[in-house]
Protein backbone atom coordinates (compact mmCIF):
# COMPACT_ATOMS: atom_id res chain seq x y z
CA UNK A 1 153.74 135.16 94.77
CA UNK A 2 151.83 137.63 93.04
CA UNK A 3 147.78 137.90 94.04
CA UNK A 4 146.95 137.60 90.70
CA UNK A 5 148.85 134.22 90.89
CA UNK A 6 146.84 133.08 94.22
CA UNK A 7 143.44 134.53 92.37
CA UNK A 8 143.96 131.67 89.74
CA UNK A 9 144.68 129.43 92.18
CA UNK A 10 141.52 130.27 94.15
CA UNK A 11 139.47 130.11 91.26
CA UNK A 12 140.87 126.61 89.77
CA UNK A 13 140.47 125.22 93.33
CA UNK A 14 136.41 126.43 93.28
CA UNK A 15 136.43 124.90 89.38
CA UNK A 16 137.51 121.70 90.71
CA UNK A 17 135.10 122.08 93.91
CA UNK A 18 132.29 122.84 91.63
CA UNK A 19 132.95 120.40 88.91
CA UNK A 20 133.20 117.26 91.79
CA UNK A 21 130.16 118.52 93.48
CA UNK A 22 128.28 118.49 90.19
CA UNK A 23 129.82 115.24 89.73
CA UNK A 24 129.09 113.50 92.73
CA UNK A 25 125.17 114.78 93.06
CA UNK A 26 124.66 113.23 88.99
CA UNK A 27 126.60 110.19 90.47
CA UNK A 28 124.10 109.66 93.63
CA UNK A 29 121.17 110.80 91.82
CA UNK A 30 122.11 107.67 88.83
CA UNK A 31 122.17 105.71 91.97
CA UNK A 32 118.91 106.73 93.46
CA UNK A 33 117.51 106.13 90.27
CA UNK A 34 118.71 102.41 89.50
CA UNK A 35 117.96 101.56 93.10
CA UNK A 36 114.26 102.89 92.61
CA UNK A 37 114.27 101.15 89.08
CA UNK A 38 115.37 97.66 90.29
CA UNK A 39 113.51 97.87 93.63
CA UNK A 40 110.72 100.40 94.09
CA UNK A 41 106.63 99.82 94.00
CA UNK A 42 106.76 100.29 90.43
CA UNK A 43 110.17 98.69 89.69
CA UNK A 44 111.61 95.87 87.67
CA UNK A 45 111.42 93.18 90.46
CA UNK A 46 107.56 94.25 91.07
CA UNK A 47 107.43 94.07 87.27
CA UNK A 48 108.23 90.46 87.24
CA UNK A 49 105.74 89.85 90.22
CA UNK A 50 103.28 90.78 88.48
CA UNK A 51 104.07 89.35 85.14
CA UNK A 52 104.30 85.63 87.20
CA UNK A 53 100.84 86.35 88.92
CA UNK A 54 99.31 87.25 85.86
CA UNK A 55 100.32 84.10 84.36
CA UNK A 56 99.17 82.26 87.63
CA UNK A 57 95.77 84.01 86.86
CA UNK A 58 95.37 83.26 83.14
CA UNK A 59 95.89 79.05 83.80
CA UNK A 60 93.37 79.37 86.92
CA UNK A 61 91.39 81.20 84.47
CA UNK A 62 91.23 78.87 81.54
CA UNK A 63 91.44 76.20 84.35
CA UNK A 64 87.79 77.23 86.28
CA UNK A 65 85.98 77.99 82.29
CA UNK A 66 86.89 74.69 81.50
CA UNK A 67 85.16 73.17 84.50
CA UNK A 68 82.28 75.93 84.06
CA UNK A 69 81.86 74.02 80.23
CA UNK A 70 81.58 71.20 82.01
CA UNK A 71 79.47 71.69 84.28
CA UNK A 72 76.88 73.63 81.83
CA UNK A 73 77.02 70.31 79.57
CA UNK A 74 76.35 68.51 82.46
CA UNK A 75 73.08 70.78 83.45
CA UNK A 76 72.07 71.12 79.89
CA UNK A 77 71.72 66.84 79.92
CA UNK A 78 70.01 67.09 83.13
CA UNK A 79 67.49 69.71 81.84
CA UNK A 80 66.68 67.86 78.52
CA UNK A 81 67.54 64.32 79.19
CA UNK A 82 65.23 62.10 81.42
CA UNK A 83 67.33 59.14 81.39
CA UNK A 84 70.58 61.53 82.29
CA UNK A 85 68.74 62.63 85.44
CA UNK A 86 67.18 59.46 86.63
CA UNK A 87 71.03 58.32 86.27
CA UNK A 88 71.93 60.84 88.28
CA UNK A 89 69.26 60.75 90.73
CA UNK A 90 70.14 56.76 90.97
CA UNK A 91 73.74 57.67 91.43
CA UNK A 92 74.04 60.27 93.41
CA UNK A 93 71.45 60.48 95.42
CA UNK A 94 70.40 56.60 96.13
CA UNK A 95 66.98 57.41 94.83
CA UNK A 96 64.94 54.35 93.63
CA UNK A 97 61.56 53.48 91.97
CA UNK A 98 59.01 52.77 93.99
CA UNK A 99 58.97 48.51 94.44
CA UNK A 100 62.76 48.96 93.45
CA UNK A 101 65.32 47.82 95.91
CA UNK A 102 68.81 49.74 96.04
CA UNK A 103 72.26 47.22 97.23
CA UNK A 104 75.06 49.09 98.31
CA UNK A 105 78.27 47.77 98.35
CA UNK A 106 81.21 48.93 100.43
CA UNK A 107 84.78 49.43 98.38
């Protein structure tokens, strides 16, 4: 064999070496980034986390203004009505008139 024949043959051989090393880092590097994608701090799976907590959030949300509307209806009566609070005194609190009497039954 000639060395111009074995030169080629070198040179295809570091082609191929090259061209599979260049290969194989893009390969891993696709890999590391799908991996990070999918699973990382700021991936897809921590994406949906998220998304479900925020939903979570949004019904507690409407859930506790809800109750808060309630409850400011409820303090607005017992600000400005006098029967509404000597209801709820009555109720709540077993207040009673003087000379009244108050009967409790148990349930």
């Amino acid at each position: 064999m000639s060395s111009q024949s074995l030169l080629r043959k070198q040179v295809a051989s570091e082609i191929k070496k090259r061209r599979l090393i260049f290969f194989t880092v893009i390969v891993l590097s696709l890999v590391y980034f799908v991996i990070s994608f999918t699973f990382g701090d700021a991936g897809l799976l921590r994406y949906r986390e998220l998304r479900q907590k925020k939903s979570q959030l949004a019904t507690e949300i409407q859930s506790l203004e809800a109750q808060n509307a309630l409850l400011r209806s409820e303090l607005k009566l017992l600000k400005e009505t006098p029967f509404y609070l000597e209801k709820y005194a009555r109720e709540d609190f077993g207040m009673a008139k003087p000379d009244e009497f108050i009967f409790k039954y148990d349930q």
